[in-house]
PDB file of N, CA and C in Angstrom:
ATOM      1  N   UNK A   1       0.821  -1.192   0.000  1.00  0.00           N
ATOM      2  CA  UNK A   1       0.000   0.000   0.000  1.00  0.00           C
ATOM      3  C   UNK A   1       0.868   1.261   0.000  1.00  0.00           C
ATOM      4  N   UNK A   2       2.013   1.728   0.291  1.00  0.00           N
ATOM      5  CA  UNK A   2       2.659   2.405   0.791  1.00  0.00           C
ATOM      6  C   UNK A   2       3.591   3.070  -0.978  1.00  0.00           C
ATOM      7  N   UNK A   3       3.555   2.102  -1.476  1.00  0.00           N
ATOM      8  CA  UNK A   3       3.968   2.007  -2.627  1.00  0.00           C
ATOM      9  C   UNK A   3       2.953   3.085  -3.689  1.00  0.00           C
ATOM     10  N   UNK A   4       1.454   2.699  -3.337  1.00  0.00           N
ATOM     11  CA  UNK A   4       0.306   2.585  -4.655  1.00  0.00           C
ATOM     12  C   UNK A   4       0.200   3.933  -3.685  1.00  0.00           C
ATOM     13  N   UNK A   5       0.153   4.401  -2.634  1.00  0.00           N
ATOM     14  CA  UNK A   5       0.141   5.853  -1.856  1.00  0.00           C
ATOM     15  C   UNK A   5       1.100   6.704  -2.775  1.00  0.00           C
ATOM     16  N   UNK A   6       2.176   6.409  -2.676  1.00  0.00           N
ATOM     17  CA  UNK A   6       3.396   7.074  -2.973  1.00  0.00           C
ATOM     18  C   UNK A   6       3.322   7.722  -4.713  1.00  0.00           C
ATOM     19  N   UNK A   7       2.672   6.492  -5.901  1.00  0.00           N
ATOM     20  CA  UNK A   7       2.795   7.010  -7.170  1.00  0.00           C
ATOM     21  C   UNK A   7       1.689   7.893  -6.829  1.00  0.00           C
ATOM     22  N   UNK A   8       0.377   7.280  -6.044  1.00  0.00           N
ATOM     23  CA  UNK A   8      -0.803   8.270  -6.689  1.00  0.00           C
ATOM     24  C   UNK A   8      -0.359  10.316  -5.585  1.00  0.00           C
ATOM     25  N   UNK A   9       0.458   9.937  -4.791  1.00  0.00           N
ATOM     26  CA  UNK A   9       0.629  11.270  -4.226  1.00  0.00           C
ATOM     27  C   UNK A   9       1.806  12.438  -5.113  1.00  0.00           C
ATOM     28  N   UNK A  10       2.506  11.272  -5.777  1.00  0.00           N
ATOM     29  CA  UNK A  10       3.545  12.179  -6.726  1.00  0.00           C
ATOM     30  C   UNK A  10       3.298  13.267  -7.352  1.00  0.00           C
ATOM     31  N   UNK A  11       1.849  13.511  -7.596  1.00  0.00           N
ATOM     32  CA  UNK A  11       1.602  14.535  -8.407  1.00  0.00           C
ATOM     33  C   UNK A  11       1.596  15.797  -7.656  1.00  0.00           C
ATOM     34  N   UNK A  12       1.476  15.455  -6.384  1.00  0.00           N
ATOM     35  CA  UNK A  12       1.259  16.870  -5.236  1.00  0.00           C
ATOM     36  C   UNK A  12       2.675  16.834  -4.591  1.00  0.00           C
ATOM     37  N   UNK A  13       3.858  16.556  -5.176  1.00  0.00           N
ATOM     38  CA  UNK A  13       5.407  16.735  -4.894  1.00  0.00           C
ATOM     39  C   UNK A  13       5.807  18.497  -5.021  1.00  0.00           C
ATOM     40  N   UNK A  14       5.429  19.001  -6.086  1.00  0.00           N
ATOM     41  CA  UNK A  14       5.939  20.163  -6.136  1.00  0.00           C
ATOM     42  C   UNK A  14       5.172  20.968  -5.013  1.00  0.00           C
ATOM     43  N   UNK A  15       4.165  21.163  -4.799  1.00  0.00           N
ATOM     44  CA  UNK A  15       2.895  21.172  -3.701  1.00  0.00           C
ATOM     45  C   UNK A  15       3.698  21.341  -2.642  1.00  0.00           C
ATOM     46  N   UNK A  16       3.884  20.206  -2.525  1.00  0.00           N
ATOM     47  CA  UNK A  16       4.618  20.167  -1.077  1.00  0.00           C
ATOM     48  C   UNK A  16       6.456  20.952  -0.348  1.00  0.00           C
ATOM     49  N   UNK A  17       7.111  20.590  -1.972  1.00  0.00           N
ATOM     50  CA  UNK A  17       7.654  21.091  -1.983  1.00  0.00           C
ATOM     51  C   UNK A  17       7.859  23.226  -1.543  1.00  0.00           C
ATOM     52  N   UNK A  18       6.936  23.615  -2.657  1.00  0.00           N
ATOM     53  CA  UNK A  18       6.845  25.064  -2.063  1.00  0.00           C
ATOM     54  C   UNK A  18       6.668  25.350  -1.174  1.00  0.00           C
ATOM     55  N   UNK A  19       5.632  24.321  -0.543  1.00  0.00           N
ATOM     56  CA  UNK A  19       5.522  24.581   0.977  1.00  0.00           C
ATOM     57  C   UNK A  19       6.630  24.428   2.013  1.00  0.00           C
ATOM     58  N   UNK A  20       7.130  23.265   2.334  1.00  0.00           N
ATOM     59  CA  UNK A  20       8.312  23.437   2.657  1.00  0.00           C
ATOM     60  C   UNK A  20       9.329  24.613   2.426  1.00  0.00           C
ATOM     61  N   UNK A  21       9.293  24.832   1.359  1.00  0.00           N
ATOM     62  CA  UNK A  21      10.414  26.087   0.959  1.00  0.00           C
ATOM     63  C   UNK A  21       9.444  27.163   1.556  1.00  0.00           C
ATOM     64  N   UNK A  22       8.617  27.544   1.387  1.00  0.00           N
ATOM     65  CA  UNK A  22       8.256  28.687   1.937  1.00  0.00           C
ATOM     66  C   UNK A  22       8.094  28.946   3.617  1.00  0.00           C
ATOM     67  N   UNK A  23       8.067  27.570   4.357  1.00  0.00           N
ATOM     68  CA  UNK A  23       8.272  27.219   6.084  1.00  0.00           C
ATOM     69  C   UNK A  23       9.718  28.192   6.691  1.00  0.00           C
ATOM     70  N   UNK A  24      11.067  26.955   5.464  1.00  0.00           N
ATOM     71  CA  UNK A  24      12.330  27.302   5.835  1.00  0.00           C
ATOM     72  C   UNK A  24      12.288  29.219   5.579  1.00  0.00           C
ATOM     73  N   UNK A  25      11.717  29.689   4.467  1.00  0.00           N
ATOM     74  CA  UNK A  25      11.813  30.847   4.402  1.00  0.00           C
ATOM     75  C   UNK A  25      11.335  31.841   5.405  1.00  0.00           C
ATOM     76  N   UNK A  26      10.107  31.645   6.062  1.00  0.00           N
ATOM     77  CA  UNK A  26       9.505  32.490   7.180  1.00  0.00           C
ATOM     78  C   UNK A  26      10.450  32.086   8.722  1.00  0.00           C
ATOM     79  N   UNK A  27      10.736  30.592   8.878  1.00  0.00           N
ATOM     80  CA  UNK A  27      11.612  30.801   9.727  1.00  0.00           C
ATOM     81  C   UNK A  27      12.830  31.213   9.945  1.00  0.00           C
ATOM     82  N   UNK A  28      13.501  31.552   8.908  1.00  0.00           N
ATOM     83  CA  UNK A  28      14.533  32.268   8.400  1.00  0.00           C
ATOM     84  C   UNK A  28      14.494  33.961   8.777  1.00  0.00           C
ATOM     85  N   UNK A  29      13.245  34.427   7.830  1.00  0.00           N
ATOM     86  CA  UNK A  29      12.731  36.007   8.213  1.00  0.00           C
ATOM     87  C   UNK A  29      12.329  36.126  10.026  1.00  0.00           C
ATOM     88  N   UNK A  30      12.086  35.254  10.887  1.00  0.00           N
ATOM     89  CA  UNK A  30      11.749  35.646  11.980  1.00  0.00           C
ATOM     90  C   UNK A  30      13.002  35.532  12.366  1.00  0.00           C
ATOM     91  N   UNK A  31      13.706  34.557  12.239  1.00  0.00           N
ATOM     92  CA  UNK A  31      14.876  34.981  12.784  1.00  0.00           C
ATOM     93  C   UNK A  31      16.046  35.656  12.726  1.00  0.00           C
ATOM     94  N   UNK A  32      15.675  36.566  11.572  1.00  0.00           N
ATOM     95  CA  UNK A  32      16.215  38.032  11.630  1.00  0.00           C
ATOM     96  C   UNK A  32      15.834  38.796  12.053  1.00  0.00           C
ATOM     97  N   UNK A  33      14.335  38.956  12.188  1.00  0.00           N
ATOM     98  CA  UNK A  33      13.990  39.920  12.919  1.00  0.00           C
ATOM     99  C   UNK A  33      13.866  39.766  14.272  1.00  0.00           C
ATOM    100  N   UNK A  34      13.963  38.916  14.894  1.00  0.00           N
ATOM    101  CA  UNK A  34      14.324  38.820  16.073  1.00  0.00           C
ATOM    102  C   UNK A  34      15.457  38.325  17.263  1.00  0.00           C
ATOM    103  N   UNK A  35      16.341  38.754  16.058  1.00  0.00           N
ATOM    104  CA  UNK A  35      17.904  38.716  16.517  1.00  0.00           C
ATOM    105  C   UNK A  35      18.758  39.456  17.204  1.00  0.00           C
ATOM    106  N   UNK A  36      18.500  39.887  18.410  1.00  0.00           N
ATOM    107  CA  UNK A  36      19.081  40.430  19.303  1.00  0.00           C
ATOM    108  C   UNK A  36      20.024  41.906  19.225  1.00  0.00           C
ATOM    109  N   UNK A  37      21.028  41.292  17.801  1.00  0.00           N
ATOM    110  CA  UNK A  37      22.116  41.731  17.638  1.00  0.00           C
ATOM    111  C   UNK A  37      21.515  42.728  16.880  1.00  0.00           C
ATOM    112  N   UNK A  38      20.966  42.692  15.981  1.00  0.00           N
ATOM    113  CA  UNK A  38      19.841  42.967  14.871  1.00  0.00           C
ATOM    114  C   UNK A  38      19.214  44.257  15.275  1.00  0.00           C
ATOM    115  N   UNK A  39      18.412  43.940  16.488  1.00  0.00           N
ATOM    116  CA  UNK A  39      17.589  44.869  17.178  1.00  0.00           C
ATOM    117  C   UNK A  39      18.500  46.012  17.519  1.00  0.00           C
ATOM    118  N   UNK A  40      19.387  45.464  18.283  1.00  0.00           N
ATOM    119  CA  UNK A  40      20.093  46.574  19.154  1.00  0.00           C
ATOM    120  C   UNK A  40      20.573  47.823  18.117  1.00  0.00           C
ATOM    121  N   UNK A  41      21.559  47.221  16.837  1.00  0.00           N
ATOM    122  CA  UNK A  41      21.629  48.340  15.860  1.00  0.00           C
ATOM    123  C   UNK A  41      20.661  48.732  15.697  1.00  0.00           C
ATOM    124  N   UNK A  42      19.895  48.394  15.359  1.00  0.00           N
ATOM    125  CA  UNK A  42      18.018  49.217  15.058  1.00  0.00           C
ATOM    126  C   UNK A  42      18.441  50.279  16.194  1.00  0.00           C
ATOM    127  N   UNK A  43      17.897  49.727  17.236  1.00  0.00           N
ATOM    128  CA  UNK A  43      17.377  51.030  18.353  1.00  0.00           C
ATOM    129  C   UNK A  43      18.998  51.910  18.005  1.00  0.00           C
ATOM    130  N   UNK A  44      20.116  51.743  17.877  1.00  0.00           N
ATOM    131  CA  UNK A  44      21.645  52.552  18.120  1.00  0.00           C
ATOM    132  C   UNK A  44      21.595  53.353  16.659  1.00  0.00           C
ATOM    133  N   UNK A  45      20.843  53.214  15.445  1.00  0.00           N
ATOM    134  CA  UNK A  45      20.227  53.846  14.526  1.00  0.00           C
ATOM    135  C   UNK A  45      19.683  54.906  14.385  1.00  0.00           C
ATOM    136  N   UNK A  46      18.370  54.271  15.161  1.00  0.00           N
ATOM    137  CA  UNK A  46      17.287  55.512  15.938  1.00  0.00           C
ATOM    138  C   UNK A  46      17.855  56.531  16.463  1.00  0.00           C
ATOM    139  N   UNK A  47      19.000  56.018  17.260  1.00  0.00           N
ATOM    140  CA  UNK A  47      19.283  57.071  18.381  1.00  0.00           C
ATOM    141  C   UNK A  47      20.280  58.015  17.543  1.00  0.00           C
ATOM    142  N   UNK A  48      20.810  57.454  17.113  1.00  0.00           N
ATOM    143  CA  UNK A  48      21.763  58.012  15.390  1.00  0.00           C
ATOM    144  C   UNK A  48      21.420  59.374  14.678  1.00  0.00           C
ATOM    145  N   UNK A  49      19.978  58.586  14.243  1.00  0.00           N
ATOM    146  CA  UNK A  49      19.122  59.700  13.670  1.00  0.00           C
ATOM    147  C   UNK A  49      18.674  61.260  14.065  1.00  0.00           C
ATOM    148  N   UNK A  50      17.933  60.583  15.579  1.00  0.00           N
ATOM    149  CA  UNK A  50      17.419  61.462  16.376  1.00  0.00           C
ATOM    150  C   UNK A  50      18.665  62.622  16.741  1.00  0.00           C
ATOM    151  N   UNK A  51      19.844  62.138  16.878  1.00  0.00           N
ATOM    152  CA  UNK A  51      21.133  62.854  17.378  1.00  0.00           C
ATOM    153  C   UNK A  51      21.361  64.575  16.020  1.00  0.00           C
ATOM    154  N   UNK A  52      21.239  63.350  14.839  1.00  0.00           N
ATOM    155  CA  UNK A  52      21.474  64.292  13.833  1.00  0.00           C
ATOM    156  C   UNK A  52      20.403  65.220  13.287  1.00  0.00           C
ATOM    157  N   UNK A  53      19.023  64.744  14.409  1.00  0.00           N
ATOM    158  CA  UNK A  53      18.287  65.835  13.269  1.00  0.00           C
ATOM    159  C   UNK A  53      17.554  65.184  12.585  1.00  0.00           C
ATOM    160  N   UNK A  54      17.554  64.212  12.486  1.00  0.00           N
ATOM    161  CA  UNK A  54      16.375  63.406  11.034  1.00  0.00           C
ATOM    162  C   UNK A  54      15.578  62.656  11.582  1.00  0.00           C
ATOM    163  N   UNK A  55      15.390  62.808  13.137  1.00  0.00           N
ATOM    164  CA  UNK A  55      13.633  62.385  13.525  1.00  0.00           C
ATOM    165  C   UNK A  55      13.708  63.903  14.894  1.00  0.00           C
ATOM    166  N   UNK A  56      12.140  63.385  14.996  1.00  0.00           N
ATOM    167  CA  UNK A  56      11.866  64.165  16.396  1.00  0.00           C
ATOM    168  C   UNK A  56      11.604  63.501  16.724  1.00  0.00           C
ATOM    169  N   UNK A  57      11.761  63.945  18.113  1.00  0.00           N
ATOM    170  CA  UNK A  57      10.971  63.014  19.679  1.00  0.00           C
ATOM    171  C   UNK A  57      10.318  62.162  19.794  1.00  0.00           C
ATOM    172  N   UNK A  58       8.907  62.563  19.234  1.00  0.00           N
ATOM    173  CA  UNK A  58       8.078  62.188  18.993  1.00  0.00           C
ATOM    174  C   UNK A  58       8.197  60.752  18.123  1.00  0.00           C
ATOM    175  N   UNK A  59       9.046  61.288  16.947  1.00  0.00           N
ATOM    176  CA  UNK A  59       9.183  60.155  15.815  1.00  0.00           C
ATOM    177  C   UNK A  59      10.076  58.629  16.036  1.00  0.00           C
ATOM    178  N   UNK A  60      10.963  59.324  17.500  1.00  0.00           N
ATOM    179  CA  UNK A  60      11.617  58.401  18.250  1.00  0.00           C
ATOM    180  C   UNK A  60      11.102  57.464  19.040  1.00  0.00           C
ATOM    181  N   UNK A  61      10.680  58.264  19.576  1.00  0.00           N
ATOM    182  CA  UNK A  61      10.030  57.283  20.437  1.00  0.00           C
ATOM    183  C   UNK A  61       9.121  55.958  19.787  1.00  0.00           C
ATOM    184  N   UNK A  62       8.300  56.705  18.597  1.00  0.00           N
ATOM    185  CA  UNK A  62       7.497  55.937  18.241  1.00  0.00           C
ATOM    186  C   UNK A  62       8.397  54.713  17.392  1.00  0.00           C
ATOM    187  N   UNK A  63       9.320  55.493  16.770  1.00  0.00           N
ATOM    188  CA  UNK A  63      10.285  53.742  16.496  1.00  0.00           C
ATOM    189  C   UNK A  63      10.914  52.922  17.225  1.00  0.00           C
ATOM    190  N   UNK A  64      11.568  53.543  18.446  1.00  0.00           N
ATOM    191  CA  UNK A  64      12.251  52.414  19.618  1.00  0.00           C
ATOM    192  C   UNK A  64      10.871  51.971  19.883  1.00  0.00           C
ATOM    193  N   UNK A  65       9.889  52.073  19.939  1.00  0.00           N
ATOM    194  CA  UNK A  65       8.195  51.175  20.668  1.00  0.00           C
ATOM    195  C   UNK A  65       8.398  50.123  19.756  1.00  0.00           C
ATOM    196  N   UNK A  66       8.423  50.674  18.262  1.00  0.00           N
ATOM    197  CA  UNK A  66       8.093  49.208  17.390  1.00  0.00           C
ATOM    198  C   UNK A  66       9.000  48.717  17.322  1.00  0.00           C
ATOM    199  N   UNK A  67      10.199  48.395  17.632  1.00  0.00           N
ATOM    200  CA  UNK A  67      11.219  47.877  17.800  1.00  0.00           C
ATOM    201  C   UNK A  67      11.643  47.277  19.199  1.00  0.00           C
ATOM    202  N   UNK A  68      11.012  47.453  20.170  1.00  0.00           N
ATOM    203  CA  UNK A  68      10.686  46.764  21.248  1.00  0.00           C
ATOM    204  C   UNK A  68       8.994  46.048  21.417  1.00  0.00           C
ATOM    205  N   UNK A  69       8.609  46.132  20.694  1.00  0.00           N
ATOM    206  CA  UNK A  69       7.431  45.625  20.444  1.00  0.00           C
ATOM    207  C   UNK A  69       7.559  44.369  19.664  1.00  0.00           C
ATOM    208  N   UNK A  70       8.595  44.424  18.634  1.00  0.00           N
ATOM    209  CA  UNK A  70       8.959  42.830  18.004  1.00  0.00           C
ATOM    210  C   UNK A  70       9.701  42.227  19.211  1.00  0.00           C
ATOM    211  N   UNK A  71      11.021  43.288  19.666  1.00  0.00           N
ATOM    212  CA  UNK A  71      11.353  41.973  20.973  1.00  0.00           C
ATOM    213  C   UNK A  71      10.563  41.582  21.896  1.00  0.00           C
ATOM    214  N   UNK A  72       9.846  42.402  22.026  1.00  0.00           N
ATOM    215  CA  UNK A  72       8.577  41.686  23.098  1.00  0.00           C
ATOM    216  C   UNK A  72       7.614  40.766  22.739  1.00  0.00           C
ATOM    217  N   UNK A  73       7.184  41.046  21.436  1.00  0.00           N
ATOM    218  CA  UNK A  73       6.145  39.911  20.771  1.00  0.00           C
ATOM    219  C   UNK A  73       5.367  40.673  21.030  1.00  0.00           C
ATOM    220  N   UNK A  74       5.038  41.990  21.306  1.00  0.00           N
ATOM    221  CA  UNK A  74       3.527  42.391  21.673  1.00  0.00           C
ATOM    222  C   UNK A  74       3.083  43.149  20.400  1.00  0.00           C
ATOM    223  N   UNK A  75       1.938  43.051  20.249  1.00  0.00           N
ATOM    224  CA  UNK A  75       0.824  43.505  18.821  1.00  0.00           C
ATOM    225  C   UNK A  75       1.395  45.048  18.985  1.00  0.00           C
ATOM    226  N   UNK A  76       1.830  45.994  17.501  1.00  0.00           N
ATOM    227  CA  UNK A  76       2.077  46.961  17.050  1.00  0.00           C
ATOM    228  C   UNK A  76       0.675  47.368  16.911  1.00  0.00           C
ATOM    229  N   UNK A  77       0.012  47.883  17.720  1.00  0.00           N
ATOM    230  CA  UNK A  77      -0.725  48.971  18.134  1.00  0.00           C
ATOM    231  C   UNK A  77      -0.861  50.353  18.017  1.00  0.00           C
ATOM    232  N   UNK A  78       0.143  50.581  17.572  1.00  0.00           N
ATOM    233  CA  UNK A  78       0.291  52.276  17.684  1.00  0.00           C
ATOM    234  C   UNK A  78      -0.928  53.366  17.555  1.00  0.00           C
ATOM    235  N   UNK A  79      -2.044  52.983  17.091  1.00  0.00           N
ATOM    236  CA  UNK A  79      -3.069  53.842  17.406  1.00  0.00           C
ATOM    237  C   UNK A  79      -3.581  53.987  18.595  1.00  0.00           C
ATOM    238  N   UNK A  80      -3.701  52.607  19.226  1.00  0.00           N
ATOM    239  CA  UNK A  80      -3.918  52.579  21.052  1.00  0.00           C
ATOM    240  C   UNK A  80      -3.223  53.158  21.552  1.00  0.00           C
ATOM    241  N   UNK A  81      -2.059  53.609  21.490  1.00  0.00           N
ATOM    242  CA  UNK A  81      -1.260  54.298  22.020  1.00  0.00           C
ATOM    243  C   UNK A  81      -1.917  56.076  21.776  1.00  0.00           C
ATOM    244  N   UNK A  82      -1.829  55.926  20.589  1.00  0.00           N
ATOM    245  CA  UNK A  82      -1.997  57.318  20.676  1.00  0.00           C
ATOM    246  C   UNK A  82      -3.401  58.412  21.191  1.00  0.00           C
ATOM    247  N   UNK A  83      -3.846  56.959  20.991  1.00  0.00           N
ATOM    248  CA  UNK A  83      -5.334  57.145  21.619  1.00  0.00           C
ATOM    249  C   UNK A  83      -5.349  57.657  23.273  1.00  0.00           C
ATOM    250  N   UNK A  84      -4.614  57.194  24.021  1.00  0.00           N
ATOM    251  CA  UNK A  84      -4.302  57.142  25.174  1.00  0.00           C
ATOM    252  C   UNK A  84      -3.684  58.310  25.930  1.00  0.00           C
ATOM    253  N   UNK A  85      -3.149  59.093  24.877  1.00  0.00           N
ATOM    254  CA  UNK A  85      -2.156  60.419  24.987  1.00  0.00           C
ATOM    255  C   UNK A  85      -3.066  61.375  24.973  1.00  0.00           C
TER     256      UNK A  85
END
């Protein structure tokens, strides 16, 4: 049986295939984005920016949030937030 499984499933090989490839690919993308090392330049960026002039306060803050919001895992919200202010 394992055999007469195997020809009649062949046709859904590529099927499966993309899928697979597209698994390794998302676990790949999360684990860039949630790479420690990754992050930290992010936020040392921000702070980069903000130093020179090419954000405000305001604009700071709101990017170190979403950028501690992926290390945290918590839902990017930012309207609740602002709602709140």
């Amino acid at each position: 049986m394992g055999l007469l499984s195997s020809i009649l499933s062949l046709p859904l090989a590529p099927v499966r295939g993309v899928m697979w490839l597209g698994e390794l690919i998302q676990d790949q993308v999360e684990q860039q984005l949630n790479d420690p090392a990754a992050l930290r330049a992010e936020l040392e960026e921000i702070d980069r920016a903000a130093a020179a002039g090419h954000l405000s306060e305001e604009e700071q803050k709101q990017a170190q949030q979403a950028v501690l919001n992926r290390m945290t895992g918590a839902a990017d919200d930012m309207t609740a937030i602002d709602r709140k202010e």
